[in-house]
N, C-alpha and C. Protein backbone atom coordinates (compact mmCIF):
# COMPACT_ATOMS: atom_id res chain seq x y z
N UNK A 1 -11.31 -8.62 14.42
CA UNK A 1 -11.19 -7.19 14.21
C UNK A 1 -12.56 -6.62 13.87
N UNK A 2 -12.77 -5.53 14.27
CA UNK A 2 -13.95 -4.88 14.17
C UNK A 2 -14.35 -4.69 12.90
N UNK A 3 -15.51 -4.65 11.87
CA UNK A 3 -15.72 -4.22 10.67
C UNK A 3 -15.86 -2.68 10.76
N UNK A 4 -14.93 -1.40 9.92
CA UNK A 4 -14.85 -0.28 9.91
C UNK A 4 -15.52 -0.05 8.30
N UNK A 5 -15.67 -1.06 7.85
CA UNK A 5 -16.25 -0.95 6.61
C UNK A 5 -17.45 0.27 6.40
N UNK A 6 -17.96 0.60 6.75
CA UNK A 6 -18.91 1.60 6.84
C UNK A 6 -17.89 3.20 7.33
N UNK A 7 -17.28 3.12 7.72
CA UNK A 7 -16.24 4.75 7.96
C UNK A 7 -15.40 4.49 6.94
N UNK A 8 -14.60 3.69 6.71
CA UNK A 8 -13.85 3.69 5.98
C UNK A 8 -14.49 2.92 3.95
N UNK A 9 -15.08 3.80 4.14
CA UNK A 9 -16.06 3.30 2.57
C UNK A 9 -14.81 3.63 1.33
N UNK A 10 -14.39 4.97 1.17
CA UNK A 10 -13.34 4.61 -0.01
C UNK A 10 -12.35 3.74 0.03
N UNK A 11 -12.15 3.23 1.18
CA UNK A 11 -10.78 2.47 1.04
C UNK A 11 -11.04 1.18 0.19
N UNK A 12 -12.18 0.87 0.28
CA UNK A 12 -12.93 -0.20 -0.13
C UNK A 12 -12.73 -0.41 -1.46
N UNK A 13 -13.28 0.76 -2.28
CA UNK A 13 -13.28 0.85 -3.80
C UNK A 13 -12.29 0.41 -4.24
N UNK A 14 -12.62 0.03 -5.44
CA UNK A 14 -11.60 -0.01 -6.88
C UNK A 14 -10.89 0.85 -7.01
N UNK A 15 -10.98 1.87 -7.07
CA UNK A 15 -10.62 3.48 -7.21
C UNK A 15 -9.47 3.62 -6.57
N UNK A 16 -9.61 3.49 -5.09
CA UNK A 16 -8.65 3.20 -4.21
C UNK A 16 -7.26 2.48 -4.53
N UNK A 17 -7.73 1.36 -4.41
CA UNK A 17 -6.90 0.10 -4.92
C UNK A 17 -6.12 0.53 -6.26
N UNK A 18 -6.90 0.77 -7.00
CA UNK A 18 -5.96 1.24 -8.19
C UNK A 18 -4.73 2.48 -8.25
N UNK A 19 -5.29 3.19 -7.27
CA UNK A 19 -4.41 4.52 -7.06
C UNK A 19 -2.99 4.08 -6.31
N UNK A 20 -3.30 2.91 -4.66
CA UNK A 20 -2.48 2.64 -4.41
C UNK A 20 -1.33 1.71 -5.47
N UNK A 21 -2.04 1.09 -6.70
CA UNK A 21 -1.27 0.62 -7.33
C UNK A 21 -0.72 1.06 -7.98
N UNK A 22 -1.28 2.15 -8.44
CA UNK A 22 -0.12 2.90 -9.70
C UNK A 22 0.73 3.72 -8.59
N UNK A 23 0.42 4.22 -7.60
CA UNK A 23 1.73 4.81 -6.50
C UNK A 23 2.43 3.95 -6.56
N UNK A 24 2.38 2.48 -6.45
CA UNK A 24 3.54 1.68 -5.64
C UNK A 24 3.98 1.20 -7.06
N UNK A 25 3.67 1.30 -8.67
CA UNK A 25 4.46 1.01 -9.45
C UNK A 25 5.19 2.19 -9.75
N UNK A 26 4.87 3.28 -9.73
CA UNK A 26 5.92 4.53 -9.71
C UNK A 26 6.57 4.55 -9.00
N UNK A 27 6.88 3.90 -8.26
CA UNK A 27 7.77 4.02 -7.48
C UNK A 27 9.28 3.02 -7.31
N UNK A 28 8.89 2.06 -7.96
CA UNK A 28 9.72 1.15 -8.65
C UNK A 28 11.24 1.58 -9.66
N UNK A 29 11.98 1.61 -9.19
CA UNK A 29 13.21 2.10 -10.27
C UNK A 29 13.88 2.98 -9.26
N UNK A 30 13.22 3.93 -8.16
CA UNK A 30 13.47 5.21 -7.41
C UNK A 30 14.55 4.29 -6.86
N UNK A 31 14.88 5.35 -6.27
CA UNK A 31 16.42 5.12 -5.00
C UNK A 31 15.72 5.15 -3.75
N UNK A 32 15.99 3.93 -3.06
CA UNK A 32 14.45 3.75 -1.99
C UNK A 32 14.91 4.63 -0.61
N UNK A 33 14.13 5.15 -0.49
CA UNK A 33 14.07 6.48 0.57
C UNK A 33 13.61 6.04 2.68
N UNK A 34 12.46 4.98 2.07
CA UNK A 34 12.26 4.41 3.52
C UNK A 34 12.34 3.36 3.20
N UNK A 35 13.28 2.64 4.24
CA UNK A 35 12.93 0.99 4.35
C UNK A 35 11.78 0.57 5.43
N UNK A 36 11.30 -0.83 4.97
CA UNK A 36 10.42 -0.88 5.85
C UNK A 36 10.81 -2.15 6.76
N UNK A 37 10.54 -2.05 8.38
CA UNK A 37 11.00 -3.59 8.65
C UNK A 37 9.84 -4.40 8.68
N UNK A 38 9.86 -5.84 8.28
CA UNK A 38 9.36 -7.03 7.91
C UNK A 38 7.89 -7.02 9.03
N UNK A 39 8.49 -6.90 10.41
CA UNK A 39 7.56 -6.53 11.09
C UNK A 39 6.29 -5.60 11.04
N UNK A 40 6.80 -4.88 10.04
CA UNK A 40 5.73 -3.79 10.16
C UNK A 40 4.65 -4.15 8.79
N UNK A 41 5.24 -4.98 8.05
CA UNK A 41 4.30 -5.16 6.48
C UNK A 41 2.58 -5.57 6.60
N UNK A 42 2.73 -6.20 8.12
CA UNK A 42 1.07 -6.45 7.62
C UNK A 42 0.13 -5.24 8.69
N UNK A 43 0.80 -4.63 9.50
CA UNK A 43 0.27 -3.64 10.00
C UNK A 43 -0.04 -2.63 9.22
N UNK A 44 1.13 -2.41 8.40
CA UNK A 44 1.64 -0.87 7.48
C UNK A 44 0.70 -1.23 6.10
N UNK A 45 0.14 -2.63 5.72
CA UNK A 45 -0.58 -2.74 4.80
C UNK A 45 -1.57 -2.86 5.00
N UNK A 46 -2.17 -2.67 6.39
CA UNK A 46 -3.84 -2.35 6.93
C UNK A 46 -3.68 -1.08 6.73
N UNK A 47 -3.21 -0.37 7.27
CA UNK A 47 -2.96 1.20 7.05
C UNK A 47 -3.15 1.98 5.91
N UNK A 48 -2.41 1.29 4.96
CA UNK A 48 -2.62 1.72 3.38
C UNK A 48 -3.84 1.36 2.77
N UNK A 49 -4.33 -0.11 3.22
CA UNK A 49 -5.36 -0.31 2.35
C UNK A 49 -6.77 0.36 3.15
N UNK A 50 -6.65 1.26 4.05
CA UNK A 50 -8.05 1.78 4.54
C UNK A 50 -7.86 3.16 4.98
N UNK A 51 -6.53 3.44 3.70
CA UNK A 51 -6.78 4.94 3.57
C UNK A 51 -6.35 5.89 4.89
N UNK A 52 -5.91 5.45 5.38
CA UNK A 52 -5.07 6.13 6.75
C UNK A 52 -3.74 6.62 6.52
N UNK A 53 -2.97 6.52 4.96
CA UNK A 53 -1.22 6.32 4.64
C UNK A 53 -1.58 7.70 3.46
N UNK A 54 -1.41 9.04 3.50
CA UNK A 54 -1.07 9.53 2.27
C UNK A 54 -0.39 9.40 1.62
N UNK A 55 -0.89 9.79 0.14
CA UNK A 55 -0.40 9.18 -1.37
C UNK A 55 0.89 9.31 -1.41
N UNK A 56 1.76 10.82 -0.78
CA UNK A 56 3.07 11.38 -0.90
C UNK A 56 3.55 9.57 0.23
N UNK A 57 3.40 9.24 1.38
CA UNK A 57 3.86 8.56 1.89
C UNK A 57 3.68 6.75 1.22
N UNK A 58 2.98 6.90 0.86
CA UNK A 58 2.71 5.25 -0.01
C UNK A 58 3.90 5.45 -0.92
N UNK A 59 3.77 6.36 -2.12
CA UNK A 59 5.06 6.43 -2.61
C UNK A 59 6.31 6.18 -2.02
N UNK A 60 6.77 6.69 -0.92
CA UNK A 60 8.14 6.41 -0.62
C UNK A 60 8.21 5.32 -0.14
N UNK A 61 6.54 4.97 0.87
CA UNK A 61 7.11 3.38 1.25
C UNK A 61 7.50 2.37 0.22
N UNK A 62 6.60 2.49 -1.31
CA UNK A 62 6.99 1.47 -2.21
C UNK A 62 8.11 1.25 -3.07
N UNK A 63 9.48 2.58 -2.47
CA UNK A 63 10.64 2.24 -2.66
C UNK A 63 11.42 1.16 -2.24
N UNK A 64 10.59 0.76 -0.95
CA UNK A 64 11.26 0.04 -0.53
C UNK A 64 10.61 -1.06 -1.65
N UNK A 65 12.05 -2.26 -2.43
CA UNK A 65 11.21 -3.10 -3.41
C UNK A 65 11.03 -4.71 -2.63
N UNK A 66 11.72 -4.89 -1.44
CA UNK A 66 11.31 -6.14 -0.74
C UNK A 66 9.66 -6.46 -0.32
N UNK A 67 9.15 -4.86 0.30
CA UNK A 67 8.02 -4.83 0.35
C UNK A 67 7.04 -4.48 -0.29
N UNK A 68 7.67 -3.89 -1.12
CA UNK A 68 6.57 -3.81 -2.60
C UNK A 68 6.00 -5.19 -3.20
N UNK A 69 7.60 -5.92 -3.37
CA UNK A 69 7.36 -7.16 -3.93
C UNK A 69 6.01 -7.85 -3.04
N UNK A 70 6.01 -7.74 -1.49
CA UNK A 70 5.26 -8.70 -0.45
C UNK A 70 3.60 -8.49 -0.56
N UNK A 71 3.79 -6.91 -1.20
CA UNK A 71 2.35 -6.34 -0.88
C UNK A 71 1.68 -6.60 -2.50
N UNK A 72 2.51 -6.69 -3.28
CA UNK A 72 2.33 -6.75 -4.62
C UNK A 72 1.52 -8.61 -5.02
N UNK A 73 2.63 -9.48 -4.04
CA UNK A 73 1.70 -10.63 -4.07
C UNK A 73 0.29 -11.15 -3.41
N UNK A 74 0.39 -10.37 -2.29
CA UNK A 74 -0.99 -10.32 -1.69
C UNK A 74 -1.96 -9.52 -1.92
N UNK A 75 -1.81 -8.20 -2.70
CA UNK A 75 -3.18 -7.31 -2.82
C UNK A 75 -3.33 -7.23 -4.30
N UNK A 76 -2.52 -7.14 -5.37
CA UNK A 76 -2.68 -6.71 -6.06
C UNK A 76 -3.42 -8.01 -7.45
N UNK A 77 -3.92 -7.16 -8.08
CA UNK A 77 -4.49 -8.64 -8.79
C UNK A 77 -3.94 -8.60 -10.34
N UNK A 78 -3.41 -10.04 -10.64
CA UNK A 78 -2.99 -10.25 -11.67
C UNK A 78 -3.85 -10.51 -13.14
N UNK A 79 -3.74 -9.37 -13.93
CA UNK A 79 -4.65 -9.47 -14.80
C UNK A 79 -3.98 -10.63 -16.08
């Protein structure tokens, strides 16, 4: 895959990352609004993590909690 690292510079940050994380823990408890299919988790989590997914839409995806859980073990870091 091509490096977009240079266009896509905030996605990069901390900043970033953290925002998508506190979206996708608020969102935890909700009555899940979109499901996501399995197929789509590692596409739909390039998407999010380089800033292409608005905040209103990250939220509803992280209703869904199968894929919260998926994205939660792979991106997020355990302090």
């Amino acid at each position: 895959m091509k490096d977009l690292s240079h266009i896509l510079g905030f996605a990069k940050t901390d900043n970033h990352k953290r925002n998508v994380e506190v979206l996708a823990r608020g969102a935890q408890g909700k009555k899940i609004t979109r499901k996501v299919d399995t197929w789509e988790y590692e596409s739909l989590a390039h998407c999010i993590r380089s800033d292409q997914v608005p905040a209103s839409e990250i939220a509803e995806i992280f209703t869904d909690k199968k894929y919260y859980n998926w994205y939660k073990k792979r991106f997020f870091k355990h302090k």
